[in-house]
C-alpha atoms as a PDB file:
ATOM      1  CA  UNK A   1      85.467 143.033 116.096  1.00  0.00           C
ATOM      2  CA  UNK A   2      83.157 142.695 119.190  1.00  0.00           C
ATOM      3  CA  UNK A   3      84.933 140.356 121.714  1.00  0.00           C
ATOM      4  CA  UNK A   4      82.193 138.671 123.541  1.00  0.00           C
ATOM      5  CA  UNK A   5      83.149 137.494 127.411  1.00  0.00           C
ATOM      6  CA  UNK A   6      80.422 134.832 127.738  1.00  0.00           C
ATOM      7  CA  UNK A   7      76.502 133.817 126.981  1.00  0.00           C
ATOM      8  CA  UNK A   8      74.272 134.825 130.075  1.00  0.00           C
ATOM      9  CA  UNK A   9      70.295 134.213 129.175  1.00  0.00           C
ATOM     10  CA  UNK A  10      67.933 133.083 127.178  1.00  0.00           C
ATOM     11  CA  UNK A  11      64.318 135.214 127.831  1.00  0.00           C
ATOM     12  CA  UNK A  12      61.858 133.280 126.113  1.00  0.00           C
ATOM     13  CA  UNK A  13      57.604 134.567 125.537  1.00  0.00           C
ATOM     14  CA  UNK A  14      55.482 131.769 126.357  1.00  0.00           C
ATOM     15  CA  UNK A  15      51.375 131.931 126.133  1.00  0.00           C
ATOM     16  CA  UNK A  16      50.940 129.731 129.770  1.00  0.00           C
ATOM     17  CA  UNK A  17      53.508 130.940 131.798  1.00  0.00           C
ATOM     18  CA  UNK A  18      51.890 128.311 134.773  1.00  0.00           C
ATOM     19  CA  UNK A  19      52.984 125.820 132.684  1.00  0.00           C
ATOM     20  CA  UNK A  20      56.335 126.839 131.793  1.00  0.00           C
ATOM     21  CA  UNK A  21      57.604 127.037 135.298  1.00  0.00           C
ATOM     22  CA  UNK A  22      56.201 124.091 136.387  1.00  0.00           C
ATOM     23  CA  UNK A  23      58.487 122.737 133.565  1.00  0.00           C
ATOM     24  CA  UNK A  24      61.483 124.570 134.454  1.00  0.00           C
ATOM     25  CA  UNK A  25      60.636 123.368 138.131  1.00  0.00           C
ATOM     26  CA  UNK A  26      60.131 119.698 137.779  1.00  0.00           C
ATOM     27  CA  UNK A  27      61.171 118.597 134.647  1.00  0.00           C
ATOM     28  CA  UNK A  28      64.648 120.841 133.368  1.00  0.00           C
ATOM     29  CA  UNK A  29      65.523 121.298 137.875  1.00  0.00           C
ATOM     30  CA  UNK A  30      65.860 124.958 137.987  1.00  0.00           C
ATOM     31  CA  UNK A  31      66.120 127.241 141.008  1.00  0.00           C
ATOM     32  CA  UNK A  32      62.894 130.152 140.348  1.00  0.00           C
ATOM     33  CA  UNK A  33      64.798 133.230 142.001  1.00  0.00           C
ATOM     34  CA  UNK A  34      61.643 135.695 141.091  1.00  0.00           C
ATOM     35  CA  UNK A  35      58.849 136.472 139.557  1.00  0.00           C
ATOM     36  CA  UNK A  36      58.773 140.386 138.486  1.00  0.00           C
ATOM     37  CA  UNK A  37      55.491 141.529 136.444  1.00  0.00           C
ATOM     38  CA  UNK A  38      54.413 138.000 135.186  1.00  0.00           C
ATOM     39  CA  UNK A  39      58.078 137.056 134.542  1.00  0.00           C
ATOM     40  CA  UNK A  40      59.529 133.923 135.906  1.00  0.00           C
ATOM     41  CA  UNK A  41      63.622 134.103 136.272  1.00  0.00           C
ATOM     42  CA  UNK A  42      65.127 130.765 136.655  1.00  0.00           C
ATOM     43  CA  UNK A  43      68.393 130.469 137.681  1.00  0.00           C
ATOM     44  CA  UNK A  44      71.376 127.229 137.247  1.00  0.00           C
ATOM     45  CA  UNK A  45      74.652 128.488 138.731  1.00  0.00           C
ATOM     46  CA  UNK A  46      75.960 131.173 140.779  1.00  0.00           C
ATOM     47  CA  UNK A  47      74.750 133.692 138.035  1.00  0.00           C
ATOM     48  CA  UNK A  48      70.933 135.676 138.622  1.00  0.00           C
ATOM     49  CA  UNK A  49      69.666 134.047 136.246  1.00  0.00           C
ATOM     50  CA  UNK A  50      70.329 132.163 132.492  1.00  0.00           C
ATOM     51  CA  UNK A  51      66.440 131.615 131.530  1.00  0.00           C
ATOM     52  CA  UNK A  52      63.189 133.833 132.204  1.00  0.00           C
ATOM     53  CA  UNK A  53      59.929 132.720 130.896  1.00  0.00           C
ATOM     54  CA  UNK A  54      57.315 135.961 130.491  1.00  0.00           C
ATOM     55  CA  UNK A  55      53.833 135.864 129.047  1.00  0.00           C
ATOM     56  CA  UNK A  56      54.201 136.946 125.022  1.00  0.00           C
ATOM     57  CA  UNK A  57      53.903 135.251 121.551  1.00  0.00           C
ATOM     58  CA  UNK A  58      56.054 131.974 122.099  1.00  0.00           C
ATOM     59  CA  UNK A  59      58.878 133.045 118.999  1.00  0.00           C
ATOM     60  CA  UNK A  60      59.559 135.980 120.926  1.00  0.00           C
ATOM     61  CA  UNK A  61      63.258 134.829 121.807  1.00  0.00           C
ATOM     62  CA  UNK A  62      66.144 136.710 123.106  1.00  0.00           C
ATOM     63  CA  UNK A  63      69.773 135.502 123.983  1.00  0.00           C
ATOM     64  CA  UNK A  64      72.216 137.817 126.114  1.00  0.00           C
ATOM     65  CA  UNK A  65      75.833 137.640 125.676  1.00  0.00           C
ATOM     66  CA  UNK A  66      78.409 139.711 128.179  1.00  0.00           C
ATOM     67  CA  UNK A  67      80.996 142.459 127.352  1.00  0.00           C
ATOM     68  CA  UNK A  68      83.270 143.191 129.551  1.00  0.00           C
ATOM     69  CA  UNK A  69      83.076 146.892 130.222  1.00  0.00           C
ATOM     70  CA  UNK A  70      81.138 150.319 128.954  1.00  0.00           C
ATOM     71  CA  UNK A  71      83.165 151.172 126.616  1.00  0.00           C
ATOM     72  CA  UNK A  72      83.180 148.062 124.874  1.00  0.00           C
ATOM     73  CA  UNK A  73      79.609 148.211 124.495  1.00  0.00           C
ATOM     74  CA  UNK A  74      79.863 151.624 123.351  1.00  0.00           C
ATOM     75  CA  UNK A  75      82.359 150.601 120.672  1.00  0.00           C
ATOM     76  CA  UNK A  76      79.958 147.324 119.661  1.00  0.00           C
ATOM     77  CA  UNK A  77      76.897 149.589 119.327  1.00  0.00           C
ATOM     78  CA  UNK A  78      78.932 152.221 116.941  1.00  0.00           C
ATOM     79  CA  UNK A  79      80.950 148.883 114.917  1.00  0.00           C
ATOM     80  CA  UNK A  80      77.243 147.979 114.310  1.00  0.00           C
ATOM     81  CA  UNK A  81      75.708 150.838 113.560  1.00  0.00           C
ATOM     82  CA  UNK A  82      78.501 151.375 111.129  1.00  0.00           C
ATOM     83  CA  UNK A  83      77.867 147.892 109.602  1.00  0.00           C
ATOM     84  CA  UNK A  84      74.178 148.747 109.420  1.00  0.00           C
ATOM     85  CA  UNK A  85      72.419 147.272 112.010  1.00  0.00           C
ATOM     86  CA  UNK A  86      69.965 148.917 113.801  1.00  0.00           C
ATOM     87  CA  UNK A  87      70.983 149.133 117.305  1.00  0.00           C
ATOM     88  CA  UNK A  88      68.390 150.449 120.582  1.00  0.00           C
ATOM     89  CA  UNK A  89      69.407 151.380 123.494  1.00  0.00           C
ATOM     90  CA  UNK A  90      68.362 149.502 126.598  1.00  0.00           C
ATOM     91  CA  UNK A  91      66.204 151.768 128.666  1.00  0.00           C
ATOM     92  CA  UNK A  92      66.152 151.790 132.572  1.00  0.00           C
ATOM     93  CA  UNK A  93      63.204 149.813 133.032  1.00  0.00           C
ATOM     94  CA  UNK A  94      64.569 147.212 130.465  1.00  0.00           C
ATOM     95  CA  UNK A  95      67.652 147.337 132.161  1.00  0.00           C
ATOM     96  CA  UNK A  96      65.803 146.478 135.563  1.00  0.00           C
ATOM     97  CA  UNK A  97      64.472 143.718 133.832  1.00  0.00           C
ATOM     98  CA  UNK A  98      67.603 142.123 132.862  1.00  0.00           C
ATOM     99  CA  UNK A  99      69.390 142.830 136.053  1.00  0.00           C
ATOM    100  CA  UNK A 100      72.492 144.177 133.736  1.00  0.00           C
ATOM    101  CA  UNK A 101      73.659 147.729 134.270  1.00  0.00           C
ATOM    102  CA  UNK A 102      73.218 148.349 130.300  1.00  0.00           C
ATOM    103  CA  UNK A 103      72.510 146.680 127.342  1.00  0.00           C
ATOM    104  CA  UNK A 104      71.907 147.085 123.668  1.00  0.00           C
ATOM    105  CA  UNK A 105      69.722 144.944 121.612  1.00  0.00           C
ATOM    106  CA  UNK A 106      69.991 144.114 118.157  1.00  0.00           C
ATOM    107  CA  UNK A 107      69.629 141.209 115.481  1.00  0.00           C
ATOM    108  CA  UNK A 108      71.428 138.987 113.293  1.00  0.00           C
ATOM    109  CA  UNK A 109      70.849 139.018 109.965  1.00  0.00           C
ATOM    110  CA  UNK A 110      68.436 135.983 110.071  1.00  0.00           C
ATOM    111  CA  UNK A 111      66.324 138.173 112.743  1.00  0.00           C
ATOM    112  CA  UNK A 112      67.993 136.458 115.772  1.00  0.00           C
ATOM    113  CA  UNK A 113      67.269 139.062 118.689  1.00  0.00           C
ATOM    114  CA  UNK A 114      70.363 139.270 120.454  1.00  0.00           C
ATOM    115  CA  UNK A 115      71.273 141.375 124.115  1.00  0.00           C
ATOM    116  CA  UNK A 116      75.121 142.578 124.697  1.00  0.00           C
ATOM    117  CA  UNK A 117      75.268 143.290 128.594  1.00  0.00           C
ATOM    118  CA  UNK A 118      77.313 144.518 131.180  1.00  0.00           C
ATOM    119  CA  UNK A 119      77.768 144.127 134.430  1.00  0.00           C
ATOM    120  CA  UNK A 120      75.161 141.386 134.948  1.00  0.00           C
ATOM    121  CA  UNK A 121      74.275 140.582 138.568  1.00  0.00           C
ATOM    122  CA  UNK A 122      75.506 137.112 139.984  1.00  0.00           C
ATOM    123  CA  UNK A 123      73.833 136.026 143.201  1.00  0.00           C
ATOM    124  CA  UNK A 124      75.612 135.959 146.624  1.00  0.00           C
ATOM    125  CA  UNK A 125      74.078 132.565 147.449  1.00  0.00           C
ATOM    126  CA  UNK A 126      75.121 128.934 146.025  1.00  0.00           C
ATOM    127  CA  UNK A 127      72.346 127.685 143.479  1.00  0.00           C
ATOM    128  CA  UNK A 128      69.937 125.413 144.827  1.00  0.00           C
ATOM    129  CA  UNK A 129      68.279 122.779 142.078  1.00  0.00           C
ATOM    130  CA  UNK A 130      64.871 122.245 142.464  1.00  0.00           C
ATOM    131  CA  UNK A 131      65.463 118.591 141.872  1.00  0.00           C
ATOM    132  CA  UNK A 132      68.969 116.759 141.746  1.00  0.00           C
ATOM    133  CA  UNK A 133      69.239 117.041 138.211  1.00  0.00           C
ATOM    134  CA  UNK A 134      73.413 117.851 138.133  1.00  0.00           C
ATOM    135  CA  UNK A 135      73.014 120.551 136.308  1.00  0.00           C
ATOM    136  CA  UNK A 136      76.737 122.996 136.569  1.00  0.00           C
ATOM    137  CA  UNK A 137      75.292 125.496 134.438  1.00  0.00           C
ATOM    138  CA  UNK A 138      73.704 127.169 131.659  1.00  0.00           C
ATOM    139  CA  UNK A 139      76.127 126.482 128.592  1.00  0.00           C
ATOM    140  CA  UNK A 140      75.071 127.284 125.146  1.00  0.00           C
ATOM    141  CA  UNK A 141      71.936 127.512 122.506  1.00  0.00           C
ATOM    142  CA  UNK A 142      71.667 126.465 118.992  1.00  0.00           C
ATOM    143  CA  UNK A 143      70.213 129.777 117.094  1.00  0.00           C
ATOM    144  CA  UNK A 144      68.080 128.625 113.666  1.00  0.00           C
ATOM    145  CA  UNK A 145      69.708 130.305 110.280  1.00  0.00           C
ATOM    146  CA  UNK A 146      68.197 131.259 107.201  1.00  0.00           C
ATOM    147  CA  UNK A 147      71.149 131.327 105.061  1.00  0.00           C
ATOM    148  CA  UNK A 148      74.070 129.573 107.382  1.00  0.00           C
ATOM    149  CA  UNK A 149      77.210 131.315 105.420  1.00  0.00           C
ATOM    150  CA  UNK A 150      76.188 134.366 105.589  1.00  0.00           C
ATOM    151  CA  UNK A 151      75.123 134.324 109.538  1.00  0.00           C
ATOM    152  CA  UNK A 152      78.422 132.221 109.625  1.00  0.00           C
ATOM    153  CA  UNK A 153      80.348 135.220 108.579  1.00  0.00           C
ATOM    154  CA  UNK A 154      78.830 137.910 110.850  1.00  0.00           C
ATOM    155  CA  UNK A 155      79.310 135.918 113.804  1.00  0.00           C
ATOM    156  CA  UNK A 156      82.913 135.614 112.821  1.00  0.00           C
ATOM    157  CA  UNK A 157      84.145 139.013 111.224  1.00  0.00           C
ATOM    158  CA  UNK A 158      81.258 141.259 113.168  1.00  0.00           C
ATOM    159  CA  UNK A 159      80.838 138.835 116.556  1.00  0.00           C
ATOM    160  CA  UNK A 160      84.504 137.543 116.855  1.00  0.00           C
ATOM    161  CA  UNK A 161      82.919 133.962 117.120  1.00  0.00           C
ATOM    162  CA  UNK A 162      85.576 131.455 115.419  1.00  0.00           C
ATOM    163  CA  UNK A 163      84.533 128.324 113.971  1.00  0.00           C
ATOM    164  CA  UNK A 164      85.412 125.259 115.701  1.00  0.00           C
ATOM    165  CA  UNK A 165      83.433 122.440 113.252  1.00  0.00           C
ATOM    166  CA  UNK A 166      80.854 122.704 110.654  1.00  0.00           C
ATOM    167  CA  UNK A 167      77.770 119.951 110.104  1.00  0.00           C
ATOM    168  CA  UNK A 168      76.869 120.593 106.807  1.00  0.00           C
ATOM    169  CA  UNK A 169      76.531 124.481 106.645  1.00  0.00           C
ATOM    170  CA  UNK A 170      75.997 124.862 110.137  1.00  0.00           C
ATOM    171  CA  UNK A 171      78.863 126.308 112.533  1.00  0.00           C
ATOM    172  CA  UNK A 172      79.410 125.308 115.190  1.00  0.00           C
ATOM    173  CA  UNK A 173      81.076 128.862 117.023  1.00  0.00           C
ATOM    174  CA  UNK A 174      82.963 129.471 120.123  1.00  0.00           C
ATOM    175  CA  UNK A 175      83.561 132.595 121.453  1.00  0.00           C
ATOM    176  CA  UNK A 176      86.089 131.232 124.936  1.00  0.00           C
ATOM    177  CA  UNK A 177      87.593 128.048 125.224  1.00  0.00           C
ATOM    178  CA  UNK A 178      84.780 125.746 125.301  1.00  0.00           C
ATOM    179  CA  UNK A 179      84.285 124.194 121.832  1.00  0.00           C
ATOM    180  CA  UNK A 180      80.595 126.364 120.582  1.00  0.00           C
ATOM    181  CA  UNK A 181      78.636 128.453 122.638  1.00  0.00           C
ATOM    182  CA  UNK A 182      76.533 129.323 119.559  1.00  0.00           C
ATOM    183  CA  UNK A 183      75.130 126.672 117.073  1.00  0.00           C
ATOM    184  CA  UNK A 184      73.195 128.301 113.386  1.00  0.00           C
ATOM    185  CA  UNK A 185      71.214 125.540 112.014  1.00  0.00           C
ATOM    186  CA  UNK A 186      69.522 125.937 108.717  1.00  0.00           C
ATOM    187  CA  UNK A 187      65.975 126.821 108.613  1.00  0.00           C
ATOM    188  CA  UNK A 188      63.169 128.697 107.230  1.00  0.00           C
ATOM    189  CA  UNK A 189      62.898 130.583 110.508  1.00  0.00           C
ATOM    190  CA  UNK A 190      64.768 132.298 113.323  1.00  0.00           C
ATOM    191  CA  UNK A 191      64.575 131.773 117.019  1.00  0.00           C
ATOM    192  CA  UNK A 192      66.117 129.629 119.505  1.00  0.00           C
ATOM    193  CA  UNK A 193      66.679 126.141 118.528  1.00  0.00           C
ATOM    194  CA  UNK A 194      67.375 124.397 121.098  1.00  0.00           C
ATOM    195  CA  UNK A 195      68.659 125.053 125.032  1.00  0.00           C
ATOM    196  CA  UNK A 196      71.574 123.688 126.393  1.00  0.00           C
ATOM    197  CA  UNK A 197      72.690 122.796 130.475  1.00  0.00           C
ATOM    198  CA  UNK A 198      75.426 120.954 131.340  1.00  0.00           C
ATOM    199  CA  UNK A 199      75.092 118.478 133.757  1.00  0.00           C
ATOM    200  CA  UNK A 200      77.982 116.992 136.016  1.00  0.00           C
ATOM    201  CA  UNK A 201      78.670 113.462 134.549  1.00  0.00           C
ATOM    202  CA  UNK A 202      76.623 110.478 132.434  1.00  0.00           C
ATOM    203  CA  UNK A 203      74.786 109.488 135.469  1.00  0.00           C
ATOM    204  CA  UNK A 204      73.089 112.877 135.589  1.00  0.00           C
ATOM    205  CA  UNK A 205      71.821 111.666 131.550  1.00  0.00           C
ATOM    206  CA  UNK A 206      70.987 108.658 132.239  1.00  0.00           C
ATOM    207  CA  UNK A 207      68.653 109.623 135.383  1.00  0.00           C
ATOM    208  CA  UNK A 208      67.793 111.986 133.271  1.00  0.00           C
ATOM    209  CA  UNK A 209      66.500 109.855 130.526  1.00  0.00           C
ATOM    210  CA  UNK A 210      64.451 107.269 132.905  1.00  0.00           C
ATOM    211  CA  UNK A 211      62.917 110.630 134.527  1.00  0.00           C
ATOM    212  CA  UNK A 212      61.927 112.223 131.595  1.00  0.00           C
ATOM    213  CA  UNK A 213      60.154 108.572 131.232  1.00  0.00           C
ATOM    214  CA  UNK A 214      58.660 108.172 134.278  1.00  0.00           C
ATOM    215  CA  UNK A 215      57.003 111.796 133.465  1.00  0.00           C
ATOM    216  CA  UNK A 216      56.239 111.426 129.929  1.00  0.00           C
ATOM    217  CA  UNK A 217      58.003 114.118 128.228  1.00  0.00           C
ATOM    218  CA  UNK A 218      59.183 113.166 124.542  1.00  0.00           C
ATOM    219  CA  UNK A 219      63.076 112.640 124.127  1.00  0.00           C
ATOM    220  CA  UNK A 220      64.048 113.936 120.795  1.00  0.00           C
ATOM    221  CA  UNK A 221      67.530 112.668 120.119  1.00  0.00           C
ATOM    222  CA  UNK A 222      69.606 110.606 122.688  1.00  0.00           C
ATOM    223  CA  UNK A 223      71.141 109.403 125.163  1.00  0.00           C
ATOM    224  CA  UNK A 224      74.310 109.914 122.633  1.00  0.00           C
ATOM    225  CA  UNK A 225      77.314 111.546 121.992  1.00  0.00           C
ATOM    226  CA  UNK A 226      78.673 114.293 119.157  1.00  0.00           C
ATOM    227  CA  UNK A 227      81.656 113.645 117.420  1.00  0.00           C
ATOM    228  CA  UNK A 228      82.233 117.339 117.192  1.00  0.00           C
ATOM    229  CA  UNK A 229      82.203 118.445 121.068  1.00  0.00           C
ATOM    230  CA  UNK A 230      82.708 114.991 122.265  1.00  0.00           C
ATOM    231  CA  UNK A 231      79.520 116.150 124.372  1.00  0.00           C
ATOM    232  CA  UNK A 232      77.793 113.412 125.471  1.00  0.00           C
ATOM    233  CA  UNK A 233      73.966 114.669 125.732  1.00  0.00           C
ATOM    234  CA  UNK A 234      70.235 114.243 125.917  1.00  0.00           C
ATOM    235  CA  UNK A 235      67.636 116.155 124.193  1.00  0.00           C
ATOM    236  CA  UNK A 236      64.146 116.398 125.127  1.00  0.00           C
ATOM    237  CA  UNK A 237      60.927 118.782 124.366  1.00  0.00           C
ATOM    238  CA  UNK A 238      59.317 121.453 126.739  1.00  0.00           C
ATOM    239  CA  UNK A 239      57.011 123.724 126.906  1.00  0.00           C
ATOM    240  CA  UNK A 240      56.304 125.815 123.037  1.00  0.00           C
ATOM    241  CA  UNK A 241      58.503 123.082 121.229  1.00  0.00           C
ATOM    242  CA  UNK A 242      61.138 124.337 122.333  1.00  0.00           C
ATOM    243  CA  UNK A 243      64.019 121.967 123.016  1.00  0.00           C
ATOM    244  CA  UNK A 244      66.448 121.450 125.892  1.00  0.00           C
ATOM    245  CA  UNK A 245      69.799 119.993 126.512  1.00  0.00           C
ATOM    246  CA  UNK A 246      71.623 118.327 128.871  1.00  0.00           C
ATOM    247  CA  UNK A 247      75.217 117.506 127.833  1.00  0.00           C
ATOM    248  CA  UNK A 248      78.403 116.204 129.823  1.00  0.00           C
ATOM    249  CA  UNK A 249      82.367 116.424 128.556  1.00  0.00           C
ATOM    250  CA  UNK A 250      82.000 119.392 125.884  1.00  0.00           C
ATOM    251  CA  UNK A 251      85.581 119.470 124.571  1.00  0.00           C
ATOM    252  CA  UNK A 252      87.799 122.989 125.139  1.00  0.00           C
ATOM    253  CA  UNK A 253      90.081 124.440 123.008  1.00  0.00           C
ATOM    254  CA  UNK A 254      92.656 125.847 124.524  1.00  0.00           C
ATOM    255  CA  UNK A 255      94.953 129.217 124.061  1.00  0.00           C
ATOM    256  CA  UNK A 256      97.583 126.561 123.171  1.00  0.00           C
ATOM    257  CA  UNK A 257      95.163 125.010 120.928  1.00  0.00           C
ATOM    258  CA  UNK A 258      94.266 127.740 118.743  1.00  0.00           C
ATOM    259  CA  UNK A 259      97.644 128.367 116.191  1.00  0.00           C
ATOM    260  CA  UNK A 260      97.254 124.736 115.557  1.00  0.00           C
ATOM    261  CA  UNK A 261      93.193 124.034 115.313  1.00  0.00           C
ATOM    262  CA  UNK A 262      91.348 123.917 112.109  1.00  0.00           C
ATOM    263  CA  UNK A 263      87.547 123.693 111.875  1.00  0.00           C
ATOM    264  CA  UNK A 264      86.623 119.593 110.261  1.00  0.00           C
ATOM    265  CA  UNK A 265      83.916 119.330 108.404  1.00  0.00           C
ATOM    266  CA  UNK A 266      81.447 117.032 109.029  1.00  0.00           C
ATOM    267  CA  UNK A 267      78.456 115.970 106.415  1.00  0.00           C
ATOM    268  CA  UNK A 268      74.605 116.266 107.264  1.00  0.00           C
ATOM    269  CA  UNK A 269      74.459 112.587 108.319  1.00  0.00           C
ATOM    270  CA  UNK A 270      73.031 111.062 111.528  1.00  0.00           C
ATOM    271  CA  UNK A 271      76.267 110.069 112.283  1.00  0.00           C
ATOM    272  CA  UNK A 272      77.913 113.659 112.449  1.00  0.00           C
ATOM    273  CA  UNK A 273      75.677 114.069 115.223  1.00  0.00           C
ATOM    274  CA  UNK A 274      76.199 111.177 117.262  1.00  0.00           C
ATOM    275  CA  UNK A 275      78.649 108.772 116.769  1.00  0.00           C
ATOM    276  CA  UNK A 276      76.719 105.975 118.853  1.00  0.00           C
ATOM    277  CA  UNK A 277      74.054 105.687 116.595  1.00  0.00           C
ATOM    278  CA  UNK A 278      71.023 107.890 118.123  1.00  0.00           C
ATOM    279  CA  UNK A 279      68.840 109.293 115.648  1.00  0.00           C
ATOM    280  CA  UNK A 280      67.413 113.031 115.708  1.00  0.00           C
ATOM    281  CA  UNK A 281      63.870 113.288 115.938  1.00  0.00           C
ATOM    282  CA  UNK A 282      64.857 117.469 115.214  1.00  0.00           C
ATOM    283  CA  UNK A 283      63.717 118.570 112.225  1.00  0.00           C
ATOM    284  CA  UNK A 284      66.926 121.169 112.124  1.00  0.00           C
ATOM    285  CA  UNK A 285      69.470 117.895 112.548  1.00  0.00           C
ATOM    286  CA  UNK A 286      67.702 115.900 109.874  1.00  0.00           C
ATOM    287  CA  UNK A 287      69.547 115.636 106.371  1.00  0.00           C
ATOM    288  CA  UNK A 288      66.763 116.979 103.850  1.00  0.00           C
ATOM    289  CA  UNK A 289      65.517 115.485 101.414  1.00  0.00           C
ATOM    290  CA  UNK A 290      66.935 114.640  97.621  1.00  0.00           C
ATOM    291  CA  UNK A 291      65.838 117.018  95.351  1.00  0.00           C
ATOM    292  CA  UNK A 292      63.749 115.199  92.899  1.00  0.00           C
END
């Protein structure tokens, strides 16, 4: 299986890039590191950067995970290849892009477009918010699924993602200690579901909340907190409907956790995704409706 080290960036096409970073800028508290050919990298911790908004059709989405070494990309590319997946090659310029050494693109088998990297550049200077927002870092992204068992299983026997809950069909998958990294969410399309940061402590969501207010961008589920990841978290809307995520005290399962840790299943119900009682305004959270 393909042993991935860590998520690294979400790249994300946007018609009004203008608008976009003023987003990222004032509303999600990002550090803008560049802007290469139209391309605006953000950055939220001491890594070059975890989201970059370029001018393209708005469900052009990509998501970059890291492998540790050559070789292991090597090996990933052939164990997909071999499992039929079409694999390409990043090219120099693409590889410029990225600011990764290599990289190989491919996708899921819901049409997720996924990046495995290697040797990503970190920056050699601390991050600096744009506003105090609290934000430690770049976390995770929920990923939408057109047929949730059988992404479920390539993540798993292909990805080396292990299941630490389910809501409904939809895995929640870890791939390091912290409890997902990767969310698939039923859907009749593919693309990035939702963005998540993690922000130091409640205070940072609650500030959060009355400043999303204050500027008039739609919360769409929260303040609350998951019963899965004990996350406590706020979600909000930005720029393409996309949505972002601020979330504080994600649970980790430890090395000594794993011999003993099952996956629990949770039903499609409101409360399976916040046990205080907030309701999703996300049509991906929503339990559908009885069939007639």
């Amino acid at each position: 299986m393909i042993d991935l080290h860590d998520i690294r960036y979400v790249r994300l096409g946007t018609r009004n890039v203008a608008v976009a970073n003023q987003y990222a800028h004032d509303i999600l508290g990002l550090e803008l590191v560049r802007i290469e050919a139209g391309a605006h990298y953000y950055r939220s911790d001491s890594r070059d950067h975890t989201l970059v908004y370029f001018e393209g059709d708005p469900t052009h989405h990509v998501v970059g995970f890291e492998l540790r070494t050559a070789d292991e990309l090597d090996q990933a590319a052939s164990l997909l290849s071999n499992a039929g997946v079409d694999v390409h090659a990043g090219s120099t310029e693409q590889c410029e892009q990225r600011h990764v050494q290599a990289f190989a693109n491919f996708r899921d088998p819901s049409g997720n477009s996924i990046d495995l990297v290697v040797r990503p550049h970190h920056s050699g200077r601390r991050y600096f918010p744009s506003r105090d927002a609290g934000i430690t870092g770049f976390s995770h992204v929920g990923l939408c699924t057109t047929n949730a068992p059988r992404d479920e299983k390539f993540w798993t026997e292909v990805l080396g993602a292990r299941v630490s809950d389910r809501i409904g069909d939809a895995p929640l998958l870890r791939i390091d200690e912290v409890h997902h990294k990767v969310a698939l969410f039923p859907a009749a399309r593919n693309g990035v579901q939702h963005i998540n940061h993690q922000v130091e402590s409640i205070d940072d969501l609650m500030r959060a909340w009355y400043h999303l207010q204050n500027r008039g961008v739609r919360v769409v589920f929260g303040p609350g907190r998951h019963p899965t990841s004990g996350a406590m978290f706020l979600y909000f809307e930005g720029p393409d409907g996309m949505v972002y995520e601020y979330s504080t005290g994600v649970r980790h399962i430890t090395a000594a956790d794993e011999p003993f840790y099952r996956p629990r299943q949770f039903p499609r119900t409101n409360e399976s995704f916040c046990m205080w009682g907030a309701v999703p305004d996300i049509a991906e959270f929503r339990k559908p409706p009885e069939a007639a």
